[in-house]
Protein backbone atom coordinates (compact mmCIF):
# COMPACT_ATOMS: atom_id res chain seq x y z
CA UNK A 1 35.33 36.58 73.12
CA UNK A 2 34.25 33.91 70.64
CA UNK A 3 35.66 30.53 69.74
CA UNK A 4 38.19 28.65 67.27
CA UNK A 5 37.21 25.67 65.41
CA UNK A 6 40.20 23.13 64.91
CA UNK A 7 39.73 20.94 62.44
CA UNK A 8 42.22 18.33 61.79
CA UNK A 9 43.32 14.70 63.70
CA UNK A 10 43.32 13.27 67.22
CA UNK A 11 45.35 10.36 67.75
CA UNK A 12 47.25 8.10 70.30
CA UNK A 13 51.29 8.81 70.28
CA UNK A 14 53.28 5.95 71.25
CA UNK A 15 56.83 7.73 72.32
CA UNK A 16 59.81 6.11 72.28
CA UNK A 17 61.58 6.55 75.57
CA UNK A 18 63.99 4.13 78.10
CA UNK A 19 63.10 3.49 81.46
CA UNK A 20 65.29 1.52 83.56
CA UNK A 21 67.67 0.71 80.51
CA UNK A 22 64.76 -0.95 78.59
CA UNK A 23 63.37 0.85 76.13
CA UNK A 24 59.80 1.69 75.89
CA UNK A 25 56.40 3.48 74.49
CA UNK A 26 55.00 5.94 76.05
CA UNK A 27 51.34 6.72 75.46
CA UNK A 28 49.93 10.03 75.31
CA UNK A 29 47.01 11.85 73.74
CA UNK A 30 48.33 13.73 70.59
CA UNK A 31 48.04 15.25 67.05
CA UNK A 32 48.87 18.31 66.25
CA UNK A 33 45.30 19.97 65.98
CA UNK A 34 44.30 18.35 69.09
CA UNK A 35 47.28 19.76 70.85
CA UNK A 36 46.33 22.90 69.35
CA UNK A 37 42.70 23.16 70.40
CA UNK A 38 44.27 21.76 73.89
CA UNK A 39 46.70 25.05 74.06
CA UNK A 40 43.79 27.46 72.99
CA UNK A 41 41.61 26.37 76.04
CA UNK A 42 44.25 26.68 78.73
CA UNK A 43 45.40 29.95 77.60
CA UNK A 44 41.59 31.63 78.19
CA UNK A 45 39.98 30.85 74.88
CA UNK A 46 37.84 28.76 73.58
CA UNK A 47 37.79 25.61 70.94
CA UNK A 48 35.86 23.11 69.51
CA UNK A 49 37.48 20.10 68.24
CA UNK A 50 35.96 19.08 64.23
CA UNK A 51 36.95 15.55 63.35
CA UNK A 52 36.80 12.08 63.48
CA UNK A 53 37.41 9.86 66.32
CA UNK A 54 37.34 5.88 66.59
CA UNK A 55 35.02 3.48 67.81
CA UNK A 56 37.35 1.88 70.90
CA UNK A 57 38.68 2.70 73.94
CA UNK A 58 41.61 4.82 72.92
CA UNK A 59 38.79 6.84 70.91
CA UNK A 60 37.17 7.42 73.98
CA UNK A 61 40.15 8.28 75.66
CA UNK A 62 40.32 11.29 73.76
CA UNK A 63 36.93 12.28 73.82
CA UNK A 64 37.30 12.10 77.70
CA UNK A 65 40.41 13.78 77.67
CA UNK A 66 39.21 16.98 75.33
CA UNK A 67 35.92 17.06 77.27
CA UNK A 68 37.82 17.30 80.82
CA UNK A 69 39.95 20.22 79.45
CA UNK A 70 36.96 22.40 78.01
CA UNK A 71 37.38 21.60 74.29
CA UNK A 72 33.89 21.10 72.43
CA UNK A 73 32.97 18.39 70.79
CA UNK A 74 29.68 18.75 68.99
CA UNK A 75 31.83 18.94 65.83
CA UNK A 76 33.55 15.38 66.41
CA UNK A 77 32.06 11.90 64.77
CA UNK A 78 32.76 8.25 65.65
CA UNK A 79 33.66 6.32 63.17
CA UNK A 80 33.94 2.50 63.06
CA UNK A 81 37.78 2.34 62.60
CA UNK A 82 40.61 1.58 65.48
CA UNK A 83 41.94 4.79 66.70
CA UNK A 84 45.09 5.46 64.56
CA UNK A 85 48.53 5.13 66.59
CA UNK A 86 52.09 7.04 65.71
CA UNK A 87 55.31 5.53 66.79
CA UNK A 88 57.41 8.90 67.48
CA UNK A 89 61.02 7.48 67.32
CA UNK A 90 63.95 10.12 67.92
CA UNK A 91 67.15 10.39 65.79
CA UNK A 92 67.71 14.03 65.12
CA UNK A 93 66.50 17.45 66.10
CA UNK A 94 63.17 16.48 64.54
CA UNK A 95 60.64 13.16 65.67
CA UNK A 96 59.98 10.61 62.97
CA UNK A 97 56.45 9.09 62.83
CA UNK A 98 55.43 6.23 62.09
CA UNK A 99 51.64 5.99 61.45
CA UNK A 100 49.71 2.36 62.47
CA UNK A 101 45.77 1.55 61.53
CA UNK A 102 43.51 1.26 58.49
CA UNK A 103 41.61 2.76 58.07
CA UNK A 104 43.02 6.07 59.10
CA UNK A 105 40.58 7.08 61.63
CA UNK A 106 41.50 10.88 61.93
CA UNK A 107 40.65 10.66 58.08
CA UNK A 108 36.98 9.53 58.07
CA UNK A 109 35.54 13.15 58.12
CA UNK A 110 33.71 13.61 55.41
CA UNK A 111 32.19 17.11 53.99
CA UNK A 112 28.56 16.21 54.44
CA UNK A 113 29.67 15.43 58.37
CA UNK A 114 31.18 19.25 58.87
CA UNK A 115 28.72 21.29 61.46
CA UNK A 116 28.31 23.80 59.01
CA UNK A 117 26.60 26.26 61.92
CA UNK A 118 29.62 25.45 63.73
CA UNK A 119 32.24 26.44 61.61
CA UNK A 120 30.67 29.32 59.78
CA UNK A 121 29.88 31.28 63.53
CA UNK A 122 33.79 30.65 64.48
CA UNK A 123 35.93 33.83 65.17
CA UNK A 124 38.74 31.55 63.85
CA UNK A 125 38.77 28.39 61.76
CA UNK A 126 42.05 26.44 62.07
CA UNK A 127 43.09 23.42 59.21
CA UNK A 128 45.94 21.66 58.48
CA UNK A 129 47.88 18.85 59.59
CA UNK A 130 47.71 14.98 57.68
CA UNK A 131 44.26 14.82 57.64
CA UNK A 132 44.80 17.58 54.40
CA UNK A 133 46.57 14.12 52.99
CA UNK A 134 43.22 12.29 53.24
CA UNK A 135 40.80 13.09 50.27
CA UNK A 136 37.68 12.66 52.57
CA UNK A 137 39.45 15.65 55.17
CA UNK A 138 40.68 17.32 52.83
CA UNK A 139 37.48 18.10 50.94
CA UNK A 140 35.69 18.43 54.28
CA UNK A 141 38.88 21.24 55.18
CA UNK A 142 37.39 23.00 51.59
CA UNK A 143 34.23 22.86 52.57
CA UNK A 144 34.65 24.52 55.98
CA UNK A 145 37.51 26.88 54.80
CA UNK A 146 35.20 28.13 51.89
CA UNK A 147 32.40 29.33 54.33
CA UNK A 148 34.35 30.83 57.34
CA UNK A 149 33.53 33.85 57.98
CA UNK A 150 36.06 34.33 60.77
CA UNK A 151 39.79 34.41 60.64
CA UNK A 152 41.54 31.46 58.53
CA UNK A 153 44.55 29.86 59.82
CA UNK A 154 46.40 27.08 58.41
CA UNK A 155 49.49 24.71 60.01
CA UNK A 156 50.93 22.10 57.10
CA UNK A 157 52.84 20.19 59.74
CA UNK A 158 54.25 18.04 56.91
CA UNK A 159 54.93 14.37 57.80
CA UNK A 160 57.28 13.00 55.29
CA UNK A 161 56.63 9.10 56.25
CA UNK A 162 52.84 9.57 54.68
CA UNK A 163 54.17 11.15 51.74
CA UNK A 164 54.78 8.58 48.65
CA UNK A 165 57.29 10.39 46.96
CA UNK A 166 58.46 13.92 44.87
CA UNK A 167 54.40 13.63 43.80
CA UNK A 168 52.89 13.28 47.27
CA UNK A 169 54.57 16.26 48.03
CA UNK A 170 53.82 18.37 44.77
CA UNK A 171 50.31 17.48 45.47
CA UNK A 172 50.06 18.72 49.24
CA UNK A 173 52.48 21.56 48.05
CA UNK A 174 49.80 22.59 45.92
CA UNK A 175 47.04 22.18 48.77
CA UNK A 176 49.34 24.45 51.42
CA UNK A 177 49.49 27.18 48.18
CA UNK A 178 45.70 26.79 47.71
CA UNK A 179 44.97 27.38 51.73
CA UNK A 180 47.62 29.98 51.56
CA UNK A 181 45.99 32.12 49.15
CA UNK A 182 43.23 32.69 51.77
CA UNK A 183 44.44 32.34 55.04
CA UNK A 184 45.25 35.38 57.64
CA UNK A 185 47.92 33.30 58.99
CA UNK A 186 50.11 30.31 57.99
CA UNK A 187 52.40 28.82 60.82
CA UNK A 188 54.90 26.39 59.96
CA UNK A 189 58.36 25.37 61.15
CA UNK A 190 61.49 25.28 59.23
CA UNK A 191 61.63 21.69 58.73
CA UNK A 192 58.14 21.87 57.12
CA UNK A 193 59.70 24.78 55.23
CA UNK A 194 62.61 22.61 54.32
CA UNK A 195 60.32 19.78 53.14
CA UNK A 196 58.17 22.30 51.06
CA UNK A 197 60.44 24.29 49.63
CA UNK A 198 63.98 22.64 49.60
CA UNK A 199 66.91 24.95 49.27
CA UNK A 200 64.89 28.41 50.15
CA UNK A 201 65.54 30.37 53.06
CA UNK A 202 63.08 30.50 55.82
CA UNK A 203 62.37 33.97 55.16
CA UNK A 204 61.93 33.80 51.04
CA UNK A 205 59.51 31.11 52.27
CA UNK A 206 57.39 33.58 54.67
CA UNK A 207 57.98 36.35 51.64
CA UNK A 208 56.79 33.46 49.08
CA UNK A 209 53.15 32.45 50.99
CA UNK A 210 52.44 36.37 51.53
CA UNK A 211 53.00 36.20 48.24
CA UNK A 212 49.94 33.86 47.51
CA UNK A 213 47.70 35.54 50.27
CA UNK A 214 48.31 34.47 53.18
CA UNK A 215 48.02 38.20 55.75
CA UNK A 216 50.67 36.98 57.95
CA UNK A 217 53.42 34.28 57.66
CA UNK A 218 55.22 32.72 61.13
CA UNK A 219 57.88 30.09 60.49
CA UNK A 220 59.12 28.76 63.55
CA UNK A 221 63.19 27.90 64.31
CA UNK A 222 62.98 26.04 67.20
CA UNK A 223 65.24 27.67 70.00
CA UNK A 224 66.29 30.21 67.29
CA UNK A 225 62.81 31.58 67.50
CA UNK A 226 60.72 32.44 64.53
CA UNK A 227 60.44 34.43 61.20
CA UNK A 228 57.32 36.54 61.17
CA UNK A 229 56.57 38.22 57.76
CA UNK A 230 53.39 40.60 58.63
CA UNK A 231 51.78 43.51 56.77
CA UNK A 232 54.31 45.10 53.81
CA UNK A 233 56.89 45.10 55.96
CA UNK A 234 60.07 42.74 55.36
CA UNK A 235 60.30 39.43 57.16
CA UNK A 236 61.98 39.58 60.69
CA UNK A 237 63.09 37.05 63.58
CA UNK A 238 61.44 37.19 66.94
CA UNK A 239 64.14 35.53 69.48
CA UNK A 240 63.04 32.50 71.73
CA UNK A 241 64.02 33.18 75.68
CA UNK A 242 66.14 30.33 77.40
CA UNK A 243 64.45 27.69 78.63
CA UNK A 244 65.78 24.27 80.08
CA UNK A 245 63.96 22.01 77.67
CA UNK A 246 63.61 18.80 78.45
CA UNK A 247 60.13 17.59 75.88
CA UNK A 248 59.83 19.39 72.65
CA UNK A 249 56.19 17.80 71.84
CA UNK A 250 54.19 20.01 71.20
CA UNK A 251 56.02 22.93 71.04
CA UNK A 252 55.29 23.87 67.42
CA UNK A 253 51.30 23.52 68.65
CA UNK A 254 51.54 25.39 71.35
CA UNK A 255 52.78 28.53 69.15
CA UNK A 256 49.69 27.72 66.70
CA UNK A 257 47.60 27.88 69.69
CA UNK A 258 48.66 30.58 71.52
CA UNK A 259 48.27 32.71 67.96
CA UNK A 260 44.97 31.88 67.71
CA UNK A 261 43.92 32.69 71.72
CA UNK A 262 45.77 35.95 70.81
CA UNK A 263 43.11 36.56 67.89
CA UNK A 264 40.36 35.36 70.25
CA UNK A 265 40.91 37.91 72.32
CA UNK A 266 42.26 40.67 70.64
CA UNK A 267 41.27 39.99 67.33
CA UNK A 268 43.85 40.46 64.10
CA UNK A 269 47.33 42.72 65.24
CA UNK A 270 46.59 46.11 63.38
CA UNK A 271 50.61 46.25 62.15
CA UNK A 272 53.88 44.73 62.74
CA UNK A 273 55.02 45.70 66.20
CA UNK A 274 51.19 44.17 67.23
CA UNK A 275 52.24 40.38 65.69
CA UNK A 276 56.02 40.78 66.93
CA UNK A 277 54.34 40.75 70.38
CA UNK A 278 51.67 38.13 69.82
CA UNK A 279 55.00 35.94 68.05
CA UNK A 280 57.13 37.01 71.13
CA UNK A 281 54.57 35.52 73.71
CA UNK A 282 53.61 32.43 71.63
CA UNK A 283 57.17 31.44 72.00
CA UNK A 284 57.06 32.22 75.41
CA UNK A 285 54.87 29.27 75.62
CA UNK A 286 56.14 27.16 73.65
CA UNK A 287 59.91 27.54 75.74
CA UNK A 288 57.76 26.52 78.61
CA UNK A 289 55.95 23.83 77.08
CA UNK A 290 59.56 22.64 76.53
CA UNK A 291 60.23 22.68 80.37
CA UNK A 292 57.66 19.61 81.05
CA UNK A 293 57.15 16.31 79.49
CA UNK A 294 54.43 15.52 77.41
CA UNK A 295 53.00 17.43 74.32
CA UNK A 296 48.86 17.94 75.02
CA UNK A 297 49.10 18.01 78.96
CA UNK A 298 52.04 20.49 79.18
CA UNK A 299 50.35 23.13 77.77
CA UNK A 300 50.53 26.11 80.18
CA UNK A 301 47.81 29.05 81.26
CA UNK A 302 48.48 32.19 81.07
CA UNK A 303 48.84 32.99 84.68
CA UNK A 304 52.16 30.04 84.17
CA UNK A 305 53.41 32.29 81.01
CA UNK A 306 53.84 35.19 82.62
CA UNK A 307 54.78 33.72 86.45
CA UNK A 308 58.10 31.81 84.24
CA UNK A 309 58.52 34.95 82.04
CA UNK A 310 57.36 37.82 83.58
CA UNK A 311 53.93 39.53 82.59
């Protein structure tokens, strides 16, 4: 088995929560990639983390906190920049962030600091997430995503609050299309969908990024399940099981990562029926990552999948 690079942020959430009728923030670990490269580990694979970190203690924090789980780090740089926070405030089915700090310190990678060795020998090369918003990332994200010789894999996870209007999101639009067009699989949730591509159903979506070039298309519907649009065949929905959720975070991750330990280890599903399995499992995972609080540190092993769900 090789390893996945994920390249993309690490920050500190601040969750909204009450405790004792007063309301308060919650800190955790989070950002999406990091969760990701967090889920690929516990489920038997490996990952090394490529990005930038900050100078202080919450910086170090996470470099503690990936090194304890088993994700590499020889990709990440220190930058001299306050580690970025997001305020996750809940109104709806869907968080709303709020990111705090400037310079963004997830967004400090440049292309010259990619570990070019690194990326190029990875079975899988993950991008995506708000550090594609960044122009120093992004390029970076190019640079890496050009020279992969592994499997590509992208995850948008849009964040409306960094986008400055109908041309913030034309531009990243047209960075997700460009990734797209060479990636073996693009994962992204219906409100990303939504935000994208307002007005189309989840599965013209899926049907639209095949179109591009992206191999394989998974669009994920919460405790619907997903759309998985795979091979020539058309689009179809993979059902969630019941779970008693009480902590989405993370959930969306979790399916990312337990794709890419799936590709790890078995390399690319050779039809359909192979990625309907490799879907139905990832949201195995994510159901249970719903069943604990927490986003990064609820992310389950294998050996919890299948003693919750059955092998």
């Amino acid at each position: 088995m090789g390893y996945a690079v994920v390249l993309g942020e690490a920050l500190v959430d601040l969750l909204d929560g009450d405790v004792d009728g007063e309301r308060v923030y919650r800190q955790v670990i989070g950002g999406g990639p990091l969760n990701v490269a967090v889920g690929v580990t516990r489920l038997g694979g490996a990952a090394e983390f490529v990005g930038s970190l900050g100078d202080d203690v919450l910086g170090q924090r996470i470099r503690d906190f990936l090194s304890g789980v088993g994700v590499g780090l020889a990709g990440a740089v220190t930058v001299s920049a306050p580690t970025t926070l997001a305020v996750v405030t809940y109104a709806g089915p869907e968080p709303d962030f709020h990111f705090y700090g400037e310079p963004r310190s997830y967004g400090l990678l440049g292309p010259d600091d990619v570990d070019l060795a690194l990326t190029e020998g990875a079975d899988v090369l993950y991008c995506g997430s708000i550090v594609l918003l960044e122009p120093g990332t992004l390029a970076a994200a190019r640079r890496a995503w050009s020279l992969a010789t592994g499997l590509r894999v992208l995850d948008p996870n849009v964040r409306p609050r960094l986008l400055d209007g109908p041309v913030a999101m034309d531009g990243l639009r047209q960075v997700v299309a460009e990734f797209a067009a060479g990636a073996h699989l693009v994962k992204l949730s219906s409100a990303d969908a939504a935000l994208l591509y307002p007005g189309e159903p989840v599965e013209g979506v899926a049907a639209y990024l095949r179109e591009l070039g992206a191999s394989t298309v998974v669009v994920t519907l919460g405790a619907a399940g997903a759309v998985l649009a795979a091979a020539e065949a058309d689009p179809v929905r993979v059902p969630a099981p019941k779970v008693d959720a009480v902590d989405a975070t993370g959930a969306g991750d979790s399916v990312m990562a337990a794709l890419i330990a799936d590709l790890l280890r078995d390399g690319e599903p050779a039809d359909p029926t192979g990625w309907v399995e490799s879907v139905a499992f990832a949201l195995r995972v994510a159901g249970l990552v719903c069943e604990s609080p927490g986003g990064a540190t609820a992310m389950p092993t294998r050996v919890e999948v299948e003693r919750r769900f059955g092998g």
